[in-house]
C-alpha atoms as a PDB file:
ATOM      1  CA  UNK A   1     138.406 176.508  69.478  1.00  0.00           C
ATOM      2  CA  UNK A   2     136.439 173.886  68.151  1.00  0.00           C
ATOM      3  CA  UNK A   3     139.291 171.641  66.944  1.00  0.00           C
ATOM      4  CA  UNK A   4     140.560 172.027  70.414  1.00  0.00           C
ATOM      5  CA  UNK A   5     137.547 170.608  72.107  1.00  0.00           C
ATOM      6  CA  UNK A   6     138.131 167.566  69.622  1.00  0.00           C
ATOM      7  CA  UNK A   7     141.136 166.795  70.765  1.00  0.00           C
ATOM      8  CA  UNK A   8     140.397 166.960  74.251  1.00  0.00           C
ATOM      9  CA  UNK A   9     137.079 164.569  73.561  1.00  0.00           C
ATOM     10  CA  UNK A  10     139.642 162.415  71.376  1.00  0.00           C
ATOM     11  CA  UNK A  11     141.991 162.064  74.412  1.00  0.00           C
ATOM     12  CA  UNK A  12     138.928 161.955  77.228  1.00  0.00           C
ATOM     13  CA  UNK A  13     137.764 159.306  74.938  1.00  0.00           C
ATOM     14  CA  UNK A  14     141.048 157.323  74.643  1.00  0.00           C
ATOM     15  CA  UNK A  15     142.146 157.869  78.286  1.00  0.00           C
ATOM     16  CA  UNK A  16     138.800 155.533  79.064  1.00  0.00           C
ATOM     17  CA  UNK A  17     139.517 152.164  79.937  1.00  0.00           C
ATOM     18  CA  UNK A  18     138.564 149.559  77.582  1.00  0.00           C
ATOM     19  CA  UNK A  19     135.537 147.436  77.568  1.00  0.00           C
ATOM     20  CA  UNK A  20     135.925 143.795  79.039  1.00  0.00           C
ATOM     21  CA  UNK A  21     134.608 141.188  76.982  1.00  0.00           C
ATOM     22  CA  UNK A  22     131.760 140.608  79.017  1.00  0.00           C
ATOM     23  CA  UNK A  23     130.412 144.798  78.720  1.00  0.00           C
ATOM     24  CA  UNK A  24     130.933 144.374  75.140  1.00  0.00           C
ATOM     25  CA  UNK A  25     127.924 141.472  75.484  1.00  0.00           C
ATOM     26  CA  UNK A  26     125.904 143.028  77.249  1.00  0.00           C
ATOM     27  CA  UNK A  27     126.835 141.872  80.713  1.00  0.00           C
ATOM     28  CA  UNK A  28     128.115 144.015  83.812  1.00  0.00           C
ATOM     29  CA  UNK A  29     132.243 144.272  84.397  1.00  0.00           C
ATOM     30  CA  UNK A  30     131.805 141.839  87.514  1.00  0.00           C
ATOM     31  CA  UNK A  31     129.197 139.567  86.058  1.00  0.00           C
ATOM     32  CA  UNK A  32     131.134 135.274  85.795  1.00  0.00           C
ATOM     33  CA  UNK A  33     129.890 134.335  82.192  1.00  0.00           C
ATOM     34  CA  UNK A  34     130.376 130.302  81.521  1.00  0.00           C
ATOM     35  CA  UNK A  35     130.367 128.344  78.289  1.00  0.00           C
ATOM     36  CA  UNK A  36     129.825 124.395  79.172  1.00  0.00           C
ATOM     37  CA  UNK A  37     131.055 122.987  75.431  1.00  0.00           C
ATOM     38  CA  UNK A  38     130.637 119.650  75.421  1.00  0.00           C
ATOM     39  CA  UNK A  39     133.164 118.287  72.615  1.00  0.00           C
ATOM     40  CA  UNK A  40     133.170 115.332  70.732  1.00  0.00           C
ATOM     41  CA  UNK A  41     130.014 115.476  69.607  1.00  0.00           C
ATOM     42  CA  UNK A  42     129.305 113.482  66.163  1.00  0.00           C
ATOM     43  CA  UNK A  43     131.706 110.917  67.490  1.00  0.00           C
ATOM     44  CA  UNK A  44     128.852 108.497  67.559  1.00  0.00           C
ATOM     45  CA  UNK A  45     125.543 108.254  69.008  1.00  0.00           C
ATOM     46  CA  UNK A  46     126.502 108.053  73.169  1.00  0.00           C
ATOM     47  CA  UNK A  47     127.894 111.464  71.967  1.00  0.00           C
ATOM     48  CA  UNK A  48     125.229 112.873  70.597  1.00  0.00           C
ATOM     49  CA  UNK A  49     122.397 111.664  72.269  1.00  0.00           C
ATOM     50  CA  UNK A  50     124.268 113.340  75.882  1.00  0.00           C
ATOM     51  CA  UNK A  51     124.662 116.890  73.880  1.00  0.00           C
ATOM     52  CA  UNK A  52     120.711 117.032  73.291  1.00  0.00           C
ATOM     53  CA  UNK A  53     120.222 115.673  76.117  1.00  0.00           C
ATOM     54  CA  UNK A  54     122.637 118.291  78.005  1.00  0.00           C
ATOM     55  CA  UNK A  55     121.520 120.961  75.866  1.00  0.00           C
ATOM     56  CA  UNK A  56     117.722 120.364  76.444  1.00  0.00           C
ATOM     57  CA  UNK A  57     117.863 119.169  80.067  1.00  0.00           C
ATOM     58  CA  UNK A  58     121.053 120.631  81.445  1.00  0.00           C
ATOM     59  CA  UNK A  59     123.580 123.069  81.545  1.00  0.00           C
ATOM     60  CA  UNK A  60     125.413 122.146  78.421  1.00  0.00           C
ATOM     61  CA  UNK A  61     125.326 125.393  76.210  1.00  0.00           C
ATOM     62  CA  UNK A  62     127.271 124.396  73.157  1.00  0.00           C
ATOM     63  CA  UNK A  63     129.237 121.802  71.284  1.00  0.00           C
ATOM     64  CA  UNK A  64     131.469 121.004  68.929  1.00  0.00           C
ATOM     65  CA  UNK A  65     131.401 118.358  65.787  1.00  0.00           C
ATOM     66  CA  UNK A  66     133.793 116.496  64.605  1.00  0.00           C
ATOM     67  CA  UNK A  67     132.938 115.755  60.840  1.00  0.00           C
ATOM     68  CA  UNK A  68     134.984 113.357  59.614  1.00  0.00           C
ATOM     69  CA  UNK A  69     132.896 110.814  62.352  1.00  0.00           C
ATOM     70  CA  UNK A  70     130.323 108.984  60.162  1.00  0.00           C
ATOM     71  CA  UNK A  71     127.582 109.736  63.070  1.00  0.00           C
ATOM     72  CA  UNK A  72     128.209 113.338  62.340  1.00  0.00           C
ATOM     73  CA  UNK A  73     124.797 113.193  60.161  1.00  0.00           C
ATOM     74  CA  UNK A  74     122.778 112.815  63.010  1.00  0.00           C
ATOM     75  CA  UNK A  75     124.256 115.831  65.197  1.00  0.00           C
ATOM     76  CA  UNK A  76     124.238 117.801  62.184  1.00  0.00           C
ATOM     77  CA  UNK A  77     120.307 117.342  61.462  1.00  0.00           C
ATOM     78  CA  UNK A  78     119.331 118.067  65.242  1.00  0.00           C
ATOM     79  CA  UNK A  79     121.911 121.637  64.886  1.00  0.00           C
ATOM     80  CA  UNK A  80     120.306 122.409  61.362  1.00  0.00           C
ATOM     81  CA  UNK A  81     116.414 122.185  63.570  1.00  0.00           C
ATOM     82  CA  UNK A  82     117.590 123.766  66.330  1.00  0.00           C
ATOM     83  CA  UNK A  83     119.234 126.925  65.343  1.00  0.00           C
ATOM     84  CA  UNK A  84     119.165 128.472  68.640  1.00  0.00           C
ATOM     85  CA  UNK A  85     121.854 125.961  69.906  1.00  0.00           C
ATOM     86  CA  UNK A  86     125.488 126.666  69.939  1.00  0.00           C
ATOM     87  CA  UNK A  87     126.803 124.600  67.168  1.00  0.00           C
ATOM     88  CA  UNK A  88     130.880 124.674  66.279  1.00  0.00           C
ATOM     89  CA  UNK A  89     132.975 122.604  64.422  1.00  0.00           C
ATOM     90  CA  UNK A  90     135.479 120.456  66.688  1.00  0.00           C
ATOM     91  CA  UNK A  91     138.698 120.541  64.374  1.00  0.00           C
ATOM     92  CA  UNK A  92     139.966 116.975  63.792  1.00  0.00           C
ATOM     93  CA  UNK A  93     143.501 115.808  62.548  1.00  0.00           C
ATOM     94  CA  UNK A  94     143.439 112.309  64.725  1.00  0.00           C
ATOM     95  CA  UNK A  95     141.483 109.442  65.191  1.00  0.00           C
ATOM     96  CA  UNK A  96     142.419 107.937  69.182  1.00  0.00           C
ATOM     97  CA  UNK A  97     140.733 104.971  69.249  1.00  0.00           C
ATOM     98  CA  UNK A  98     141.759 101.343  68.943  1.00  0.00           C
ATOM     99  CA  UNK A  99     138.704  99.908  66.863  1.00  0.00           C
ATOM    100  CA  UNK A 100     136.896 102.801  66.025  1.00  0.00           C
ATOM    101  CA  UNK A 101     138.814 104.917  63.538  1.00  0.00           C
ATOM    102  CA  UNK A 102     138.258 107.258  60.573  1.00  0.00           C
ATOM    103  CA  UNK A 103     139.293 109.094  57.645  1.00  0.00           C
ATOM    104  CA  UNK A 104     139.497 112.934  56.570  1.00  0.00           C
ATOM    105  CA  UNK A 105     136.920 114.928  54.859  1.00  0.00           C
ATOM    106  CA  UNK A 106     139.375 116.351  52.528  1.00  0.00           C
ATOM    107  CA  UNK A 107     139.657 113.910  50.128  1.00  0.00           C
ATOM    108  CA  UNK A 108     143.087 111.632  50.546  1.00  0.00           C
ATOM    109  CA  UNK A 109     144.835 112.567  48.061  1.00  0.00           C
ATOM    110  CA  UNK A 110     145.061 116.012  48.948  1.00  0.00           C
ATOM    111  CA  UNK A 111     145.854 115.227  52.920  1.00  0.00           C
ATOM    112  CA  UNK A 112     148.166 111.910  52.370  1.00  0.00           C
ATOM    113  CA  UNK A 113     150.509 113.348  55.332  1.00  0.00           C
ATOM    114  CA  UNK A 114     147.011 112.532  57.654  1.00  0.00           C
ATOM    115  CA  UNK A 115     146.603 109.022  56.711  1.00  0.00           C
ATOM    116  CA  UNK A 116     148.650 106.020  58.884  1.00  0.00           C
ATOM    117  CA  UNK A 117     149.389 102.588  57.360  1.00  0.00           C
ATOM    118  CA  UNK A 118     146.117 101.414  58.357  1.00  0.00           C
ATOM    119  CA  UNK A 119     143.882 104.066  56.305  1.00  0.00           C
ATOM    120  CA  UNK A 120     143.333 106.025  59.080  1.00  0.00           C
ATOM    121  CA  UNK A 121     143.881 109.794  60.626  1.00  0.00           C
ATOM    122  CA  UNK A 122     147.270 109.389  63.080  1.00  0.00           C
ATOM    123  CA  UNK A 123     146.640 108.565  66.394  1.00  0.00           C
ATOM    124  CA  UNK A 124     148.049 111.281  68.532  1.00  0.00           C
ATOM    125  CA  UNK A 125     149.437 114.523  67.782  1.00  0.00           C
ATOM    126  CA  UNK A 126     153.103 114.354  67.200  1.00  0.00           C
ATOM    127  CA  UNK A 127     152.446 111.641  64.671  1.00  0.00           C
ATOM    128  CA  UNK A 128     150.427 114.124  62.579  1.00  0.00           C
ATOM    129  CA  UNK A 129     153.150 117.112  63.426  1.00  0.00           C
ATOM    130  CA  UNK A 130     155.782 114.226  62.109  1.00  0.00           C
ATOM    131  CA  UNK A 131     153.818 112.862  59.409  1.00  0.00           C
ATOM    132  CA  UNK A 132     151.575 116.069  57.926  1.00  0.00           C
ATOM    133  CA  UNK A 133     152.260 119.718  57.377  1.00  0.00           C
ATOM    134  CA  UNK A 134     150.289 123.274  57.945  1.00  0.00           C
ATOM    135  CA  UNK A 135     149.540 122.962  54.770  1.00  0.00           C
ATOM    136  CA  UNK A 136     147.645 119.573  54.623  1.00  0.00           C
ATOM    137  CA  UNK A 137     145.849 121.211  58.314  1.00  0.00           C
ATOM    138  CA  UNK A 138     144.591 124.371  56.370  1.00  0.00           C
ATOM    139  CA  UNK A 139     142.616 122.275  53.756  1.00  0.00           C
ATOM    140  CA  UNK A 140     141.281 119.668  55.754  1.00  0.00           C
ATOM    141  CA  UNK A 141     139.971 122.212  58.368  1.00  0.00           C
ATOM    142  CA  UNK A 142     138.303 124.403  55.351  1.00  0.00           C
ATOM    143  CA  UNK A 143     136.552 121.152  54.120  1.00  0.00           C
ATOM    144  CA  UNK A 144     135.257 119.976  57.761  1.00  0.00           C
ATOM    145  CA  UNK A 145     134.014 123.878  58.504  1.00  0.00           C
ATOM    146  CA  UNK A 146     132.764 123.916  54.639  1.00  0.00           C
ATOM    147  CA  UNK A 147     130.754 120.199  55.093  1.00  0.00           C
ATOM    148  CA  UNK A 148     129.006 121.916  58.514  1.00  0.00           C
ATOM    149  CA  UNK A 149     128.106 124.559  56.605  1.00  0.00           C
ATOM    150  CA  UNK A 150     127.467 123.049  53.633  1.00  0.00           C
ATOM    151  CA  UNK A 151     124.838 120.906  55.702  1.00  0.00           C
ATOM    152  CA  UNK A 152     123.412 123.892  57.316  1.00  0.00           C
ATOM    153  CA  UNK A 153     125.001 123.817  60.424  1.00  0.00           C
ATOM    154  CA  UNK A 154     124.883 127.625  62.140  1.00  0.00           C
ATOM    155  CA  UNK A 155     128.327 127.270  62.768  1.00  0.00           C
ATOM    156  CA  UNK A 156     129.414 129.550  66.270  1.00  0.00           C
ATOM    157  CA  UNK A 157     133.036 128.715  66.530  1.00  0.00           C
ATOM    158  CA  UNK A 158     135.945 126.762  66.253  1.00  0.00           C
ATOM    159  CA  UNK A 159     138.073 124.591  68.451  1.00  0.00           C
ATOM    160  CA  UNK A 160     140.604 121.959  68.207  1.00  0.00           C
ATOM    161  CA  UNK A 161     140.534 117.903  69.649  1.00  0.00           C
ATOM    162  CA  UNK A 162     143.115 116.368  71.465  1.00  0.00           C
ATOM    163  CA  UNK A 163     144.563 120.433  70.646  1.00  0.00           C
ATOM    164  CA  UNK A 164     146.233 119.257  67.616  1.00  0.00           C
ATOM    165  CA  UNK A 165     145.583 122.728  66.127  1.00  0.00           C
ATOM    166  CA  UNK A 166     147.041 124.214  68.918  1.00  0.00           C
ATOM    167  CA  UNK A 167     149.976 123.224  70.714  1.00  0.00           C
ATOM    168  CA  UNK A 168     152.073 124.251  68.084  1.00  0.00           C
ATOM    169  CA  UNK A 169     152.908 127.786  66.875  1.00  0.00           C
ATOM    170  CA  UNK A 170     152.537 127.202  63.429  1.00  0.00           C
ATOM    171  CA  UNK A 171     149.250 124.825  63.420  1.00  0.00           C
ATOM    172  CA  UNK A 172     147.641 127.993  65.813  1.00  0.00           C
ATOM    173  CA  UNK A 173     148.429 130.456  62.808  1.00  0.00           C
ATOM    174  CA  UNK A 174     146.348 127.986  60.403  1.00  0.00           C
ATOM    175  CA  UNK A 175     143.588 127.952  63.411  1.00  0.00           C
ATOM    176  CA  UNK A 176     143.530 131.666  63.289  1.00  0.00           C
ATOM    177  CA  UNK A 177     143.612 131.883  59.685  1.00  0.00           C
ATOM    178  CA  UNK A 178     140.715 129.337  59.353  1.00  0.00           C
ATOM    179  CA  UNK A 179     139.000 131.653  61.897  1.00  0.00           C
ATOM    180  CA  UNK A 180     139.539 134.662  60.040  1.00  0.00           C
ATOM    181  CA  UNK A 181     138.287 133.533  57.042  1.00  0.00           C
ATOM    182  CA  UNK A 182     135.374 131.746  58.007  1.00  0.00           C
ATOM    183  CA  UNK A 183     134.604 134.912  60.491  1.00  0.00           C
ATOM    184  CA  UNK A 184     134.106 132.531  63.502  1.00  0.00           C
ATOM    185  CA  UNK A 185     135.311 133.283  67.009  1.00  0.00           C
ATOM    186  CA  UNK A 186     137.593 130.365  68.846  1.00  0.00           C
ATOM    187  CA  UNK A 187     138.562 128.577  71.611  1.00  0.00           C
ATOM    188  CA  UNK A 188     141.841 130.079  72.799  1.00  0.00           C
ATOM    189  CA  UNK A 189     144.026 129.207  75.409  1.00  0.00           C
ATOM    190  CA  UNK A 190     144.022 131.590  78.689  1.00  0.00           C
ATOM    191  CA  UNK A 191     146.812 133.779  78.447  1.00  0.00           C
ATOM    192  CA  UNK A 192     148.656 132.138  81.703  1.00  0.00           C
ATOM    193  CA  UNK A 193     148.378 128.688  79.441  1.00  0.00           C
ATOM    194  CA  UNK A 194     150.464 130.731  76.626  1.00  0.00           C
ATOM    195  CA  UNK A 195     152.828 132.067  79.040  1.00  0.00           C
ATOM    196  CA  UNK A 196     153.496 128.086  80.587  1.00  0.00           C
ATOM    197  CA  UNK A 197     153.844 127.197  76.695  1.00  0.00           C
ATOM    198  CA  UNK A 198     155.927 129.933  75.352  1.00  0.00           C
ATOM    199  CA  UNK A 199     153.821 130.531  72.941  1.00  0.00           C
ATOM    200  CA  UNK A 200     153.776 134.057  70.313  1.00  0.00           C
ATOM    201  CA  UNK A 201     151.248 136.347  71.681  1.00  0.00           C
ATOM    202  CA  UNK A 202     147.977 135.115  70.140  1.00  0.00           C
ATOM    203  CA  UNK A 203     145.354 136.297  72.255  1.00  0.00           C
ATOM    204  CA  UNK A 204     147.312 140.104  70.734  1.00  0.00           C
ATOM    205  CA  UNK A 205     146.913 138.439  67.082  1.00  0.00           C
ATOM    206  CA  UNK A 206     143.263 137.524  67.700  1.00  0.00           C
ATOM    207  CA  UNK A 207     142.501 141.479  68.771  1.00  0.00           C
ATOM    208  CA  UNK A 208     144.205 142.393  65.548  1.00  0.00           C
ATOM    209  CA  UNK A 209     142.578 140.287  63.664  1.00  0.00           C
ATOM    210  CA  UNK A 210     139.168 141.016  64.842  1.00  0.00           C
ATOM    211  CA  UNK A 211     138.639 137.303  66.027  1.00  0.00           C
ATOM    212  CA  UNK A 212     136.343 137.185  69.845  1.00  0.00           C
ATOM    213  CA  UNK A 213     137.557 134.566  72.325  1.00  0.00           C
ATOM    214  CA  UNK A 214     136.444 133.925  75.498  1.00  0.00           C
ATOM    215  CA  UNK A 215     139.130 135.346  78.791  1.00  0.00           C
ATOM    216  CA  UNK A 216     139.510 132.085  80.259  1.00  0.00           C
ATOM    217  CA  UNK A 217     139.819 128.557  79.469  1.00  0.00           C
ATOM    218  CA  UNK A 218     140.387 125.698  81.390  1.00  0.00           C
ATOM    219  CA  UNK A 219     144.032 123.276  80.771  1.00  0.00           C
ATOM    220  CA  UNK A 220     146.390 122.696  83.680  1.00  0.00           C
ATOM    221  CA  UNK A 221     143.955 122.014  86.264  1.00  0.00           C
ATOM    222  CA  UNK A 222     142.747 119.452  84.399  1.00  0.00           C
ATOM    223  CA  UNK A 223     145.724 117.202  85.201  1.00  0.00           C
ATOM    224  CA  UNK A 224     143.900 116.487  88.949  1.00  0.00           C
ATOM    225  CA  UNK A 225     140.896 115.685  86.587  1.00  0.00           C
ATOM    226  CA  UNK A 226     139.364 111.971  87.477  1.00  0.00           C
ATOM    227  CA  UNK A 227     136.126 110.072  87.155  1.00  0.00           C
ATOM    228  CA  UNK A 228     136.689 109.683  91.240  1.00  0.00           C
ATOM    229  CA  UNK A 229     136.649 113.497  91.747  1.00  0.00           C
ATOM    230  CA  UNK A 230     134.379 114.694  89.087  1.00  0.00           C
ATOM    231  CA  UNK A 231     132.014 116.208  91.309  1.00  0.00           C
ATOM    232  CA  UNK A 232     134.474 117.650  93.722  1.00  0.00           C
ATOM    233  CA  UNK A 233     136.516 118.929  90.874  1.00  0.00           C
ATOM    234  CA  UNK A 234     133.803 120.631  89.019  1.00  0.00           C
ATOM    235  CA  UNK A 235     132.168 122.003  92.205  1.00  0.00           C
ATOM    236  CA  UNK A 236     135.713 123.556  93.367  1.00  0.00           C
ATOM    237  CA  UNK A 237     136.167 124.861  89.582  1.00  0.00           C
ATOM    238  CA  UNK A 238     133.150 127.043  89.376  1.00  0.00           C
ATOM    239  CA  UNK A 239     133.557 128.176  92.942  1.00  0.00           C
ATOM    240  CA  UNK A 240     136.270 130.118  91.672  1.00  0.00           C
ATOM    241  CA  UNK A 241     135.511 131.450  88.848  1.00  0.00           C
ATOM    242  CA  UNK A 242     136.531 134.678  87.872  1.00  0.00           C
ATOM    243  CA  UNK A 243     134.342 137.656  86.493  1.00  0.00           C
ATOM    244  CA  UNK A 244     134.469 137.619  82.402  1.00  0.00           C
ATOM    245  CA  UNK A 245     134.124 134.726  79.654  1.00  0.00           C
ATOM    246  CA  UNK A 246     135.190 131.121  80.808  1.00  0.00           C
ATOM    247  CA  UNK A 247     135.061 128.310  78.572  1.00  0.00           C
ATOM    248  CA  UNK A 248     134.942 124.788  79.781  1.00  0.00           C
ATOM    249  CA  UNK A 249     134.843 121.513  78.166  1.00  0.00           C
ATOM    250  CA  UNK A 250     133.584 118.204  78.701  1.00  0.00           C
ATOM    251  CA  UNK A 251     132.942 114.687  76.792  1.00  0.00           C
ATOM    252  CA  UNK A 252     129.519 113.831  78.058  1.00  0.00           C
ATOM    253  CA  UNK A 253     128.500 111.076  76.458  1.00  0.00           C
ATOM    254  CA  UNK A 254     124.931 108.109  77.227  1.00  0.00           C
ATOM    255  CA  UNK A 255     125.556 104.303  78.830  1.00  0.00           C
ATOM    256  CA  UNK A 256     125.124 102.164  76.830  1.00  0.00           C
ATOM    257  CA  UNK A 257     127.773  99.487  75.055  1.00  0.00           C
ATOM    258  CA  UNK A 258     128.728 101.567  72.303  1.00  0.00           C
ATOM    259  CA  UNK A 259     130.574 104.396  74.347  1.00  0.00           C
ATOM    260  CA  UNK A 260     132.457 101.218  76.614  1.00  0.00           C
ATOM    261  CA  UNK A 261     133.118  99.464  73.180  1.00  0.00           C
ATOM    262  CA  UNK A 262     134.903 102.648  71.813  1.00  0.00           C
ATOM    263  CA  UNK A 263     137.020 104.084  74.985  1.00  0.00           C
ATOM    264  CA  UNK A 264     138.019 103.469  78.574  1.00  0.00           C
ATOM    265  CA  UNK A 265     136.967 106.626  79.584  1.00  0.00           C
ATOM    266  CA  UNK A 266     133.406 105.655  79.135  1.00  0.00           C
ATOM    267  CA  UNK A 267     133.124 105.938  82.545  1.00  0.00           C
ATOM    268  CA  UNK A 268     134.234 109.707  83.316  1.00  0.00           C
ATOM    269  CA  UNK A 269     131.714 110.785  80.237  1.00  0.00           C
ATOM    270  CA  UNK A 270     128.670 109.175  81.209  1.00  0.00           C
ATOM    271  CA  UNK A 271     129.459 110.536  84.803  1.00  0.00           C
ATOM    272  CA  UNK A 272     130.188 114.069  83.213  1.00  0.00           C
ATOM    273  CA  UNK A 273     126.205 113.490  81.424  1.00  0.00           C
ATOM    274  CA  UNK A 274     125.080 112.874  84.255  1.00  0.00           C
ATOM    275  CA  UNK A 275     126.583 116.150  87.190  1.00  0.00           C
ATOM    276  CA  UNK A 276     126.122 118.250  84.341  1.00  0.00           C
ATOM    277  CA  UNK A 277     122.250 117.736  83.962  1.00  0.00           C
ATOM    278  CA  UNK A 278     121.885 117.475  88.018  1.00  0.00           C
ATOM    279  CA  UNK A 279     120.216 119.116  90.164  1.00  0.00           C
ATOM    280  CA  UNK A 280     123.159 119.252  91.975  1.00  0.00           C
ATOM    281  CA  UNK A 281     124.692 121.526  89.111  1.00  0.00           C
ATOM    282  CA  UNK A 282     121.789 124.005  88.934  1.00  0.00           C
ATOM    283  CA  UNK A 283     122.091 124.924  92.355  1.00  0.00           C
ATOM    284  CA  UNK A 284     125.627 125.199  92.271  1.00  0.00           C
ATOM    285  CA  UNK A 285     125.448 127.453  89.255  1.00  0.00           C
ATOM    286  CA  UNK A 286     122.570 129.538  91.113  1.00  0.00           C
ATOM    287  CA  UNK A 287     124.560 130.041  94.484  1.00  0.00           C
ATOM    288  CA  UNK A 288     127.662 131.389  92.650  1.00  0.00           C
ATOM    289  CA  UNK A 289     125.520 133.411  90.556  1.00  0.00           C
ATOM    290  CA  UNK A 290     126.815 131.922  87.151  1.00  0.00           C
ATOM    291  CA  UNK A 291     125.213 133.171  83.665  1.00  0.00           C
ATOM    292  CA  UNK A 292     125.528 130.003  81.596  1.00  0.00           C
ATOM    293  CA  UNK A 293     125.594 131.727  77.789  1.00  0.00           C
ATOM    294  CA  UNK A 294     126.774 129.847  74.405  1.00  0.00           C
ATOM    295  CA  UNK A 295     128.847 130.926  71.721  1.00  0.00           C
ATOM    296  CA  UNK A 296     126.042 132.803  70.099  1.00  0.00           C
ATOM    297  CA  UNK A 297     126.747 136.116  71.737  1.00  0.00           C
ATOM    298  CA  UNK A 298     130.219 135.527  70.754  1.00  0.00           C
ATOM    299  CA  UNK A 299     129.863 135.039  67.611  1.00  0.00           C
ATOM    300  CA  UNK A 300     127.190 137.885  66.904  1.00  0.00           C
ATOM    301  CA  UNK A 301     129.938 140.612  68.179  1.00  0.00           C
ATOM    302  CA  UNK A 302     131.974 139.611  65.671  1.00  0.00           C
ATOM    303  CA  UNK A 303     129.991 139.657  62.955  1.00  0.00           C
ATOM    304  CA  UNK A 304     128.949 143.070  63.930  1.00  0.00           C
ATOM    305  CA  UNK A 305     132.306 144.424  63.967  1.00  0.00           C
END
């Protein structure tokens, strides 16, 4: 009799549907979580200076570093103080800019696949697909995770820039294996992004795995995305937002000559700085009933499970 009513608790129990991401926070089934990540951060000072200023006086809930950037150091020291932020480490395999360029952390002789013929990380992503291997990606993202650590960065989470860890199949199983090994959720494509790409099933790996990701993340609509509309955009965005985890991104970075000296889209970061910290913002975020959270709660579920 009593094995009996264990079974039928067993199956009552397993005929329950699952938890969404959001009930397994702490948060109601219906309840439109947000992550505002601003990336880039460590890039140099414009960078930096707009994620503590987002952070402190905004709606910017977490960032990402990109180590092998020499004004990583001064990111770094305000995460190590401020423990409470949401601190992750912004993957890096290419260095974008014309005059501004730099190196790996890894040192070269280990990575020579990730070096151009000027001394410097590849430009854009299928150079470094051409040029590198998975290999050469796994250690140079274990020594940029290590040196945040290593530093005393809390380190929340991954993610990848320009997506070099993630727009191919094999560079996402290094992503996921860095992730498993450092225990630290990721940013993961939505699953209608994988479906577009025809990519393996990873959001299925990441439940295997154990790894937390948030249910949504913004990519294709991104392609309407201009300095012209970046109000409009963002206010249309978060108007429909669905209930559950969405992660956005941004590149908010201070005026000033450094950030026009380094890239042409100066102009769409400082304007990102700048909605993102308005007034304008909070009451968007308060009529549509958004709860702004970081990676934090993210990363504690895993590291209870």
């Amino acid at each position: 009799m009593r094995g009996i009513l264990i079974l039928g608790l067993l199956f009552f129990i397993g005929s329950l549907p699952a938890q969404t991401l959001a009930e397994r926070l702490g948060y109601k089934k219906t309840d439109k979580l947000l992550i505002i990540n601003n990336d880039d951060a460590g890039m140099c000072h414009a960078a930096n200076t707009a994620t503590i200023e987002g952070m402190e006086n905004g709606f910017i809930s977490s960032a990402t570093i990109m180590m092998p950037c020499s004004w990583s150091n001064e990111i770094v020291k305000y995460a190590k103080e401020n423990p409470d932020k949401g601190f992750g480490v912004h993957l890096t395999l290419t260095s974008e800019w014309k005059n501004y360029r730099w190196g790996t952390v890894a040192p070269r002789n280990e990575v020579p696949g990730l070096y151009d013929e000027q001394g410097y990380m590849w430009k854009g992503v299928m150079e470094v697909y051409k040029s590198s291997n998975t290999e050469e990606a796994l250690i140079e993202g274990k020594a940029q995770i290590r040196k945040a650590l290593d530093a005393g960065v809390p380190v929340t989470h991954i993610d990848s820039h320009m997506g070099t860890y993630q727009y191919s199949p094999d560079y996402m199983y290094v992503y996921l294996q860095l992730a498993e090994e450092f225990n630290l959720p990721v940013r993961m494509p939505s699953q209608s992004t994988l479906d577009n790409m025809g990519a393996p099933s990873f959001r299925d790996i990441c439940k295997e795995k154990g790894i937390i990701h948030p249910d949504y993340f913004i990519h294709e609509e991104l392609q309407n995305y201009k300095t012209e509309n970046l109000e409009e955009f963002w206010t249309e965005y978060i108007k429909h937002i669905q209930p559950g985890v969405t992660e956005i991104y941004i590149h908010a970075a201070t005026e000033g000559d450094e950030i026009r000296a380094i890239t042409g889209s100066a102009p769409k970061r400082i304007k990102e700085l700048e909605f993102f910290t308005s007034d304008r913002f909070s009451q968007l975020i308060e009529k549509e009933g958004i709860i702004v959270i970081s990676y934090h709660p993210l990363f504690e579920l895993q590291r209870k499970k």
